[in-house]
N, C-alpha and C. Protein backbone atom coordinates (compact mmCIF):
# COMPACT_ATOMS: atom_id res chain seq x y z
N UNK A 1 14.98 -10.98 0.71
CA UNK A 1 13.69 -10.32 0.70
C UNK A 1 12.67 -11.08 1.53
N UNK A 2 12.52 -12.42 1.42
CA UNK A 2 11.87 -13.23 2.31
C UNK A 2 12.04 -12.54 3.51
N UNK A 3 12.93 -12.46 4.11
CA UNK A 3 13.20 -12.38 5.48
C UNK A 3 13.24 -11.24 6.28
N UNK A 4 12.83 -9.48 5.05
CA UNK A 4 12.07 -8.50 5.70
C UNK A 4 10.24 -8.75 5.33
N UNK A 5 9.77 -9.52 4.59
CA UNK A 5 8.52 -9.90 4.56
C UNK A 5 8.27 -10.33 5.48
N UNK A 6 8.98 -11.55 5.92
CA UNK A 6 8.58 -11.99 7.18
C UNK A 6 8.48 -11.16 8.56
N UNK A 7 9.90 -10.62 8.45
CA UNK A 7 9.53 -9.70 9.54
C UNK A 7 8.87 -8.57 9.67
N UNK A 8 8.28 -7.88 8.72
CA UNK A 8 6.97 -7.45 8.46
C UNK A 8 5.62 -8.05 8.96
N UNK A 9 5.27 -9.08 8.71
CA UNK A 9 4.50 -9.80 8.68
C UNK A 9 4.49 -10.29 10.29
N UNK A 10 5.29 -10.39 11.16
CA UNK A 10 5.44 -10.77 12.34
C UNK A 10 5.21 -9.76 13.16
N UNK A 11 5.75 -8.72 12.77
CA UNK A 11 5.67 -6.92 13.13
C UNK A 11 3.81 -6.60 13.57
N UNK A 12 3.14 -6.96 12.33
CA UNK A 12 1.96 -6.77 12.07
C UNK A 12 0.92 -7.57 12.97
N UNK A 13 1.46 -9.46 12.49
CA UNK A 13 0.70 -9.90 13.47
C UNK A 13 0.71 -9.51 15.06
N UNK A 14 1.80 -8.99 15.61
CA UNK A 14 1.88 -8.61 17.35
C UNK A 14 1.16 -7.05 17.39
N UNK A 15 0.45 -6.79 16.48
CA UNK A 15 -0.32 -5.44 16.51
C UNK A 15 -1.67 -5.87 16.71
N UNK A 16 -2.10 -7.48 16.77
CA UNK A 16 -3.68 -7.65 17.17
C UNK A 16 -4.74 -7.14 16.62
N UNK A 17 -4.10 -6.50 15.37
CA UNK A 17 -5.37 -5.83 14.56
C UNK A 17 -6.51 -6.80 13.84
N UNK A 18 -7.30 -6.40 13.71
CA UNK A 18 -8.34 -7.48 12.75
C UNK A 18 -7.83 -7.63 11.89
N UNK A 19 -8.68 -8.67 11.27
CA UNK A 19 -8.52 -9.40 9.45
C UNK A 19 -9.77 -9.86 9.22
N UNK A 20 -9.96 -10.36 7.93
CA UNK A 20 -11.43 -10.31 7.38
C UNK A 20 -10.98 -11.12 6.08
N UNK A 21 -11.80 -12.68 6.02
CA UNK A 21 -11.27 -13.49 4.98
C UNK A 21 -11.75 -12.78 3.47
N UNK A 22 -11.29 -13.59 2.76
CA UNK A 22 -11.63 -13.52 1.20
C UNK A 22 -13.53 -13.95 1.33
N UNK A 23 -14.32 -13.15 0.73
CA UNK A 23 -15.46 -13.52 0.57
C UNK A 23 -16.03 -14.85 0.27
N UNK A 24 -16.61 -15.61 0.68
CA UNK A 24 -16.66 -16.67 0.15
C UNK A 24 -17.82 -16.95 -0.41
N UNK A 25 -17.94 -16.58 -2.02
CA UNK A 25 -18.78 -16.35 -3.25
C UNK A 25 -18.04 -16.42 -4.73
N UNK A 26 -18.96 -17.00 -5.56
CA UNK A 26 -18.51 -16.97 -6.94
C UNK A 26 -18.25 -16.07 -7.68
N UNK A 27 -19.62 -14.92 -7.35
CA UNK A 27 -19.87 -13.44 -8.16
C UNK A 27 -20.37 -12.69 -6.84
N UNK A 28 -20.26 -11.89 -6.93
CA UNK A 28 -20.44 -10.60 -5.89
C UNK A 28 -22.15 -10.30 -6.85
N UNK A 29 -23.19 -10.05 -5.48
CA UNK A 29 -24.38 -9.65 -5.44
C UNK A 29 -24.65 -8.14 -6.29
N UNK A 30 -25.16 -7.75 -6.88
CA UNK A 30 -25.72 -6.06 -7.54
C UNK A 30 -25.30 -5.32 -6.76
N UNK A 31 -26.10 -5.76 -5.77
CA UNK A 31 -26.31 -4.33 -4.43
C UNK A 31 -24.79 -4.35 -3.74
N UNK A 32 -23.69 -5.37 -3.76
CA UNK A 32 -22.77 -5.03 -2.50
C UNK A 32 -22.10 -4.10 -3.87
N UNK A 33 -21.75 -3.60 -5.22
CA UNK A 33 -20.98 -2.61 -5.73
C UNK A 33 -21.93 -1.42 -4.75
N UNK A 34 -22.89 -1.08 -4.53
CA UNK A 34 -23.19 -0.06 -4.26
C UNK A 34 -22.66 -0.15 -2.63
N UNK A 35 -22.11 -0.58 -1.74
CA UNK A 35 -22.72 -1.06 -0.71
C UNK A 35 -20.89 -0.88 -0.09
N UNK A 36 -21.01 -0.30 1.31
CA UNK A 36 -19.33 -0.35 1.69
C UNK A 36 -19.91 -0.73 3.49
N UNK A 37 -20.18 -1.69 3.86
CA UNK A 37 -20.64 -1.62 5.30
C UNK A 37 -19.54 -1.44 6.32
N UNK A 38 -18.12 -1.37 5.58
CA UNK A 38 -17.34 -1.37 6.92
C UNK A 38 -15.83 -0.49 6.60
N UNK A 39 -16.10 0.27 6.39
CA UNK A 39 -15.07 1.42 5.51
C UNK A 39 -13.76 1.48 6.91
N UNK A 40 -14.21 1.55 8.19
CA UNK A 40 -13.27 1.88 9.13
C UNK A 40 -12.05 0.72 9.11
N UNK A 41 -12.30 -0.52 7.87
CA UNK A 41 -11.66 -1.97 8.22
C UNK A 41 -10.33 -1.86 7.64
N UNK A 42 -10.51 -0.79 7.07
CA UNK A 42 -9.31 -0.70 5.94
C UNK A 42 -8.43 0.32 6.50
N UNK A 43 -8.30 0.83 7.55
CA UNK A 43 -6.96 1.28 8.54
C UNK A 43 -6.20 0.51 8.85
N UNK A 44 -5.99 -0.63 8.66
CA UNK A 44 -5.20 -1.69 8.73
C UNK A 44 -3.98 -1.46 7.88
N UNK A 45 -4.42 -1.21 6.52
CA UNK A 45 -3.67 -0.67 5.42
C UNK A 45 -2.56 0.13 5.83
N UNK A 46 -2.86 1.41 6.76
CA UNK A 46 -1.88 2.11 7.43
C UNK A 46 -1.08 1.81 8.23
N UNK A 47 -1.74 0.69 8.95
CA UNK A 47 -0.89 -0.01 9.94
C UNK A 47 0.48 -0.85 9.77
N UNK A 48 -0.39 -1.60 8.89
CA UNK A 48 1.16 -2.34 7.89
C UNK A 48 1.73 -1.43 7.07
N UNK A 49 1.39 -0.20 6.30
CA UNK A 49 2.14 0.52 5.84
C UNK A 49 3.02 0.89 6.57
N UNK A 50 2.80 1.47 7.84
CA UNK A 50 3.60 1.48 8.21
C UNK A 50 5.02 0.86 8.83
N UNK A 51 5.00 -0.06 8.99
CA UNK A 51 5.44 -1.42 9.12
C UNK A 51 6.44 -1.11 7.88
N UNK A 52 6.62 -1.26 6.78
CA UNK A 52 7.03 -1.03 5.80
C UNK A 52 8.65 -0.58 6.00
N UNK A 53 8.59 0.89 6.31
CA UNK A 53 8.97 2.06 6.41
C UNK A 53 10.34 1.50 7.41
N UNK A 54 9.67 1.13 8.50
CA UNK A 54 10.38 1.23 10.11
C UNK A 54 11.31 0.10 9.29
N UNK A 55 10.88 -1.03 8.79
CA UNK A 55 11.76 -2.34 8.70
C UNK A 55 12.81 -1.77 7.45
N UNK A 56 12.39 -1.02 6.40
CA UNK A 56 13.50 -0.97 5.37
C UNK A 56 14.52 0.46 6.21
N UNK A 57 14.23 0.84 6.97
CA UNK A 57 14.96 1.98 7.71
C UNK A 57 15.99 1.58 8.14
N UNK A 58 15.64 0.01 8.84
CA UNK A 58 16.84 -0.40 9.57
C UNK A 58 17.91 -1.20 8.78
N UNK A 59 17.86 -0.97 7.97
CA UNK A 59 18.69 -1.25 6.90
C UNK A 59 19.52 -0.43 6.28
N UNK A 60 21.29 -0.94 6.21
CA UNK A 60 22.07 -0.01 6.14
C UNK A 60 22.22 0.81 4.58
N UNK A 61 22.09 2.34 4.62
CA UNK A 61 21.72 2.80 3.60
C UNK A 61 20.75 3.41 3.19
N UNK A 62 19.34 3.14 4.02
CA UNK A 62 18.19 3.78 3.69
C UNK A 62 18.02 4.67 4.87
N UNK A 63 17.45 5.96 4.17
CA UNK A 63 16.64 6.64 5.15
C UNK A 63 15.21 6.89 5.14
N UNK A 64 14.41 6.93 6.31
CA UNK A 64 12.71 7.07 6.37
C UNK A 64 12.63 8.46 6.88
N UNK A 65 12.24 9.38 6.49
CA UNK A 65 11.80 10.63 6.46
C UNK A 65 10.07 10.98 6.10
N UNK A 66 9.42 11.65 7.38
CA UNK A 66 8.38 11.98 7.04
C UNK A 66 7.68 13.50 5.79
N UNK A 67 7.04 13.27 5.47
CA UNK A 67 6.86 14.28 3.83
C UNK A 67 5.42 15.23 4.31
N UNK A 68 4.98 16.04 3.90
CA UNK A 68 4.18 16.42 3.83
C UNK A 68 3.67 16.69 2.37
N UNK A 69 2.29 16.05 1.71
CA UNK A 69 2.53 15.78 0.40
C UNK A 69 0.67 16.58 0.15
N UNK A 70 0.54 17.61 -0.65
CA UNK A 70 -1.24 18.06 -0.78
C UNK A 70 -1.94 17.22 -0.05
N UNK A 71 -3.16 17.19 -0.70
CA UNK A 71 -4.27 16.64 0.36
C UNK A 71 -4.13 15.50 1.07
N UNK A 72 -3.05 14.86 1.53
CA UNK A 72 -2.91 13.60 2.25
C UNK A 72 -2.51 14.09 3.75
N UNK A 73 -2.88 13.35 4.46
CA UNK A 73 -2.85 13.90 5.80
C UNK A 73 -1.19 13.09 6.54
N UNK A 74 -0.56 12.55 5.71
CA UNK A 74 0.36 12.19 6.40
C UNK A 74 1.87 11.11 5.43
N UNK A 75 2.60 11.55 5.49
CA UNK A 75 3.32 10.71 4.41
C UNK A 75 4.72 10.35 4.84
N UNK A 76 4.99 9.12 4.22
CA UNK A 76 6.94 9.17 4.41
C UNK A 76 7.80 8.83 3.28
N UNK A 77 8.83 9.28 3.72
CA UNK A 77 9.84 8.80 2.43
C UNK A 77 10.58 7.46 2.48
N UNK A 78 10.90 6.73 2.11
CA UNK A 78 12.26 5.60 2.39
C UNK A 78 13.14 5.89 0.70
N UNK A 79 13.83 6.31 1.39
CA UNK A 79 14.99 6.73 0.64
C UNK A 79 16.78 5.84 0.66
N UNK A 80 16.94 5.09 -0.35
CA UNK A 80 17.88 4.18 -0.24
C UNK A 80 18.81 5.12 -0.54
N UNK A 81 20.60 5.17 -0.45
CA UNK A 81 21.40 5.92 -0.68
C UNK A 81 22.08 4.56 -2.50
N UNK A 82 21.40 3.89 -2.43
CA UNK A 82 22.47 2.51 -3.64
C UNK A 82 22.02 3.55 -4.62
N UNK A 83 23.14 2.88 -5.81
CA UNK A 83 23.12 4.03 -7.02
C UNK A 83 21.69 3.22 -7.87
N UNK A 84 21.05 3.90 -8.56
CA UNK A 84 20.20 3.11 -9.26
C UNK A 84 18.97 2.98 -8.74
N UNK A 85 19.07 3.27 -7.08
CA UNK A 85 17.85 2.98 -6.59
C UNK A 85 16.73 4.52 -6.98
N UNK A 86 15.31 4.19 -6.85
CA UNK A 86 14.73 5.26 -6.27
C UNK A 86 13.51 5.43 -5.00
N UNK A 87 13.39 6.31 -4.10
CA UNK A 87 13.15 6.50 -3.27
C UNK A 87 11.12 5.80 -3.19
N UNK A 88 11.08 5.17 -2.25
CA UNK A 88 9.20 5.21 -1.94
C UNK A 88 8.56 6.24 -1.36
N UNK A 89 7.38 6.35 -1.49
CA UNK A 89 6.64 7.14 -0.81
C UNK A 89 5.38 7.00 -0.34
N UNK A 90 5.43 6.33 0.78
CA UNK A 90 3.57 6.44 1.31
C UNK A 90 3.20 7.60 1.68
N UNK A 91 1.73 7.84 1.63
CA UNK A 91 0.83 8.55 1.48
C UNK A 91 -0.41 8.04 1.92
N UNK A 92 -0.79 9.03 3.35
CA UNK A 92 -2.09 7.96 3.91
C UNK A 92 -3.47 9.53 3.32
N UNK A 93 -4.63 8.96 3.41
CA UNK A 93 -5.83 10.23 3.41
C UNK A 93 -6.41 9.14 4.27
N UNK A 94 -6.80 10.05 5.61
CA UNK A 94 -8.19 9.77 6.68
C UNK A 94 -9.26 9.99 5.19
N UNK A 95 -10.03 8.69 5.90
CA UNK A 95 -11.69 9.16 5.31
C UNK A 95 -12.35 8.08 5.48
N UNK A 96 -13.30 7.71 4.35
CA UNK A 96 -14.12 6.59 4.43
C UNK A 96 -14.42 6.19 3.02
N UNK A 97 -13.30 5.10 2.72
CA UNK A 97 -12.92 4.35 3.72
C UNK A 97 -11.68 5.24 3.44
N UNK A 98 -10.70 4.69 4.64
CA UNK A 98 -9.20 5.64 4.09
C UNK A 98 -8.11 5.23 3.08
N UNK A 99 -7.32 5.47 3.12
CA UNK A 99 -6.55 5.32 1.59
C UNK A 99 -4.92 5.42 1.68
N UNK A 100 -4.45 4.72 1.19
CA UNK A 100 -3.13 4.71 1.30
C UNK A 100 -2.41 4.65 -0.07
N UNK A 101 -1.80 5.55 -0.85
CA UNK A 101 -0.81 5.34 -2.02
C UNK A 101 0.21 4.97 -2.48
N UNK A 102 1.13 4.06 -2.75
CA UNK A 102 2.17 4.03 -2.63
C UNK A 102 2.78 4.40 -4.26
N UNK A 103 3.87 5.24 -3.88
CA UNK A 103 4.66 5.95 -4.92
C UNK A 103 5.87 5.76 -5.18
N UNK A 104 6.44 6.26 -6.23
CA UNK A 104 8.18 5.79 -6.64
C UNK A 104 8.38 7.52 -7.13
N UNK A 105 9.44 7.64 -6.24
CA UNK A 105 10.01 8.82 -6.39
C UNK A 105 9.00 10.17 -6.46
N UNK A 106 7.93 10.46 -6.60
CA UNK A 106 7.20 11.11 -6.78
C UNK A 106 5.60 10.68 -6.83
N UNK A 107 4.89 11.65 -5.95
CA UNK A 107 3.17 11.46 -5.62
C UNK A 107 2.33 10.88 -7.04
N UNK A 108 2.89 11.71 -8.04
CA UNK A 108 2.39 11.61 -9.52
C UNK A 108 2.63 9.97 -10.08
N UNK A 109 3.51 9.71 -9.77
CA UNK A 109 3.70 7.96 -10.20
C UNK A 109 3.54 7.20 -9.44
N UNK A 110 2.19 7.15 -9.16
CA UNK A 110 1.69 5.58 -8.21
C UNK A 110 1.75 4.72 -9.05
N UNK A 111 2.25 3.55 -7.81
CA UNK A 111 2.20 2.21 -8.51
C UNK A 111 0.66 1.46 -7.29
N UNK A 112 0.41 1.77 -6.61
CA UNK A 112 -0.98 1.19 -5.90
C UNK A 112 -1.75 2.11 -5.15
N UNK A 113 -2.72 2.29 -4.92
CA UNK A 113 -3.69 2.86 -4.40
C UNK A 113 -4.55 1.82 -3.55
N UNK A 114 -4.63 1.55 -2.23
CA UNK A 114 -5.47 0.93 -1.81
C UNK A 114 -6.15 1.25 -0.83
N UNK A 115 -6.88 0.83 -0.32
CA UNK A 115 -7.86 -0.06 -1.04
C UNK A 115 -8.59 0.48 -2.32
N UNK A 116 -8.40 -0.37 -3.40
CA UNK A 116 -8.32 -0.18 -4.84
C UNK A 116 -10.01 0.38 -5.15
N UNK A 117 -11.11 -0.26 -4.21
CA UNK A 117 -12.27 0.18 -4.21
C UNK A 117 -12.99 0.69 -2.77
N UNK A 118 -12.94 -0.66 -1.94
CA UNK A 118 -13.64 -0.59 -0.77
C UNK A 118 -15.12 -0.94 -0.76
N UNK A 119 -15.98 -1.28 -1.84
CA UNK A 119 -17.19 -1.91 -1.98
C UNK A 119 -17.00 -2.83 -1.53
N UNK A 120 -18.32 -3.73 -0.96
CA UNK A 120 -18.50 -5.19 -0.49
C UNK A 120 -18.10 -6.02 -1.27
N UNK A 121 -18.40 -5.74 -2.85
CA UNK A 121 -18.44 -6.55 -4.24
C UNK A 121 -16.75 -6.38 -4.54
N UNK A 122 -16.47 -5.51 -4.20
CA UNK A 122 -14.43 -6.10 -4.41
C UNK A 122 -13.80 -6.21 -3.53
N UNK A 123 -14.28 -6.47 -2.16
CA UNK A 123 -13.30 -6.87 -1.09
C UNK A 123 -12.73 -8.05 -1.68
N UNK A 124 -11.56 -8.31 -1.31
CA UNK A 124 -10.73 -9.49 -1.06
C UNK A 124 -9.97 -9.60 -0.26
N UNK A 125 -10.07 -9.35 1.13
CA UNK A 125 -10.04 -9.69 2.44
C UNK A 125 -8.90 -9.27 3.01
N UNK A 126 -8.21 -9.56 4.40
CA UNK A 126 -7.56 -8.40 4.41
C UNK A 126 -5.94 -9.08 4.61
N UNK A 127 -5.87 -10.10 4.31
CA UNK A 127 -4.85 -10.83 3.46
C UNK A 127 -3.79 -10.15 2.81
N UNK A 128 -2.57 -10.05 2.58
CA UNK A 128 -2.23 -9.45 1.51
C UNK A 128 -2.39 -8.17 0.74
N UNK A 129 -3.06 -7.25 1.76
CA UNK A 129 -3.38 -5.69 1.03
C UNK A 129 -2.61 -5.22 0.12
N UNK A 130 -1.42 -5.49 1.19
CA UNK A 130 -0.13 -4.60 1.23
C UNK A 130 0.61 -5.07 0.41
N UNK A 131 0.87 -6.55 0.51
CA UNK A 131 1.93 -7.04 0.24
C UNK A 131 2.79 -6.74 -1.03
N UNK A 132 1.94 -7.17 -1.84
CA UNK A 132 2.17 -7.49 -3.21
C UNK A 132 3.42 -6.04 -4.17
N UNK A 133 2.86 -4.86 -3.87
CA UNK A 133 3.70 -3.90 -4.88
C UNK A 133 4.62 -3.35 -3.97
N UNK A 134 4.73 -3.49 -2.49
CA UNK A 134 6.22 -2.98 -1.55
C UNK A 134 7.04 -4.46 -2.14
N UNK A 135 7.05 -5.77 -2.06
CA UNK A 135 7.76 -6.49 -2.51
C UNK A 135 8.43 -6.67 -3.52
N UNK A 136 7.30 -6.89 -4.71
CA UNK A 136 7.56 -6.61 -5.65
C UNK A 136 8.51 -5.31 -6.03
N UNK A 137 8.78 -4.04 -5.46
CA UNK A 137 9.73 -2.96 -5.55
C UNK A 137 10.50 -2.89 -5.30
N UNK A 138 10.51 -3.48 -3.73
CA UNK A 138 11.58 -3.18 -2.86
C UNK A 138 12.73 -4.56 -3.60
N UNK A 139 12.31 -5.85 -4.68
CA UNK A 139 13.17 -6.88 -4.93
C UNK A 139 13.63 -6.41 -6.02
N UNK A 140 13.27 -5.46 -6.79
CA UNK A 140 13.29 -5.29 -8.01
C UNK A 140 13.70 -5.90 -9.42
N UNK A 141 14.34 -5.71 -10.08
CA UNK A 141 13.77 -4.33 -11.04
C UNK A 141 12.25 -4.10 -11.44
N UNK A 142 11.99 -2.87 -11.08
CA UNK A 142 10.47 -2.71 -11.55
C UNK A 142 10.67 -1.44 -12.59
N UNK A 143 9.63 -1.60 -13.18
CA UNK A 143 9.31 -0.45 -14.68
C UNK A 143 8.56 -0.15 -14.45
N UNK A 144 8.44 1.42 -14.39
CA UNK A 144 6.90 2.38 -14.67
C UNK A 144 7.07 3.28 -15.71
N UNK A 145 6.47 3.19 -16.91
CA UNK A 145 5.82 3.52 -18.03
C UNK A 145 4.63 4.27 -17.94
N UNK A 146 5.25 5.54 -18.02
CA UNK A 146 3.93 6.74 -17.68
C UNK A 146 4.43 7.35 -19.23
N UNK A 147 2.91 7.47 -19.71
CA UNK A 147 2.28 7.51 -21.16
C UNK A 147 1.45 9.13 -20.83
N UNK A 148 1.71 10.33 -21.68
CA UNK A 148 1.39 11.49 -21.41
C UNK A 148 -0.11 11.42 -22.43
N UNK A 149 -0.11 10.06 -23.36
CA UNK A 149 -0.96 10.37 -23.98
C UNK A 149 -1.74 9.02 -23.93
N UNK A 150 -3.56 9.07 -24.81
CA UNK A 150 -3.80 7.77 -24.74
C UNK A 150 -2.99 6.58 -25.52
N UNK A 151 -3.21 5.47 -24.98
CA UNK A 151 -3.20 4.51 -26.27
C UNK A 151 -3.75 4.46 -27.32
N UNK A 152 -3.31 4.47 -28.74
CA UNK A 152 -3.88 4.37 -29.75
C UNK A 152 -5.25 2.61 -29.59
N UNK A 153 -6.31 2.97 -30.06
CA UNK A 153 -7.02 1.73 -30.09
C UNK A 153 -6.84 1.06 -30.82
C-alpha cells in the first residue's frame, strides 16, 4: 500500500498544482467560520482524486469506469474483480467551493465528503485532503454501519 501512496503522491506532485499550509493559529477567529476567501483552492481535491482511480486501474483486477451519478457533474467507478471486495466511487460537483465524495459501492454510503467545510476557520491545508479514507479503504478491512434510525440518547 505504501508504494501506490507513494506513487500517487509523486503523480500529484509533477502536476505543479498549489498547496496551502496548515493555518498557523491556536483557535480560528469568529469571522473566518463565516468567511471562505478562496473556494477555487479546493480543485486540487479533484486533481488527486483523480490520481486515485488511474493508479488502482493499473492494477491487475480492477476496473475504472466513468458513472454518471444525479447532481454531480462527473464520477468514476474502481471496481476490483477479488471476492469480498467492494467497488469505490468518486463523485466530483463544480461549485464554490467544489466538492468531491467518496463512496463504497453506492452514492448513498459516503465515507468522506471533502472539503468537509471550506471556511477559513476549518481549513487544514492542503496536505493530506485526500489521503486519509482512499488508504485507509483501499488497505482494508473497513466497516460502514449505516443506522436507518437515530441513536438512542
Amino acid at each position: 500500500m505504501s508504494s501506490l501512496r507513494t506513487d500517487v503522491a509523486e503523480r500529484y506532485h509533477t502536476l505543479g498544482l498549489r498547496s496551502w499550509p496548515v493555518p498557523d493559529r491556536d483557535e480560528p477567529r469568529p469571522e473566518e467560520y463565516e468567511r471562505v476567501t478562496d473556494p477555487e483552492r479546493y480543485t486540487i481535491v479533484f486533481a488527486q482524486a483523480r490520481l486515485w482511480p488511474e493508479r488502482l486501474g493499473e492494477l491487475p483486477g480492477v476496473q475504472v469506469e466513468p458513472i454518471e451519478v444525479g447532481d454531480f457533474d462527473r464520477g468514476t467507478w474502481v471496481v476490483p474483480d477479488r471476492s469480498g471486495t467492494q467497488p469505490l466511487l468518486f463523485l466530483e460537483r463544480d461549485g464554490s467551493p467544489p466538492v468531491l465524495r467518496i463512496c463504497l459501492a453506492r452514492p448513498d454510503v459516503v465515507l468522506e465528503t471533502l472539503p468537509d467545510c471550506g471556511c477559513d476557520a476549518c481549513g487544514r491545508g492542503s496536505d493530506g485532503l485526500l489521503e486519509n479514507v482512499v488508504t485507509d479503504v483501499v488497505t482494508g478491512p473497513y466497516v460502514v454501519l449505516q443506522v436507518n434510525q437515530p441513536w438512542p440518547a
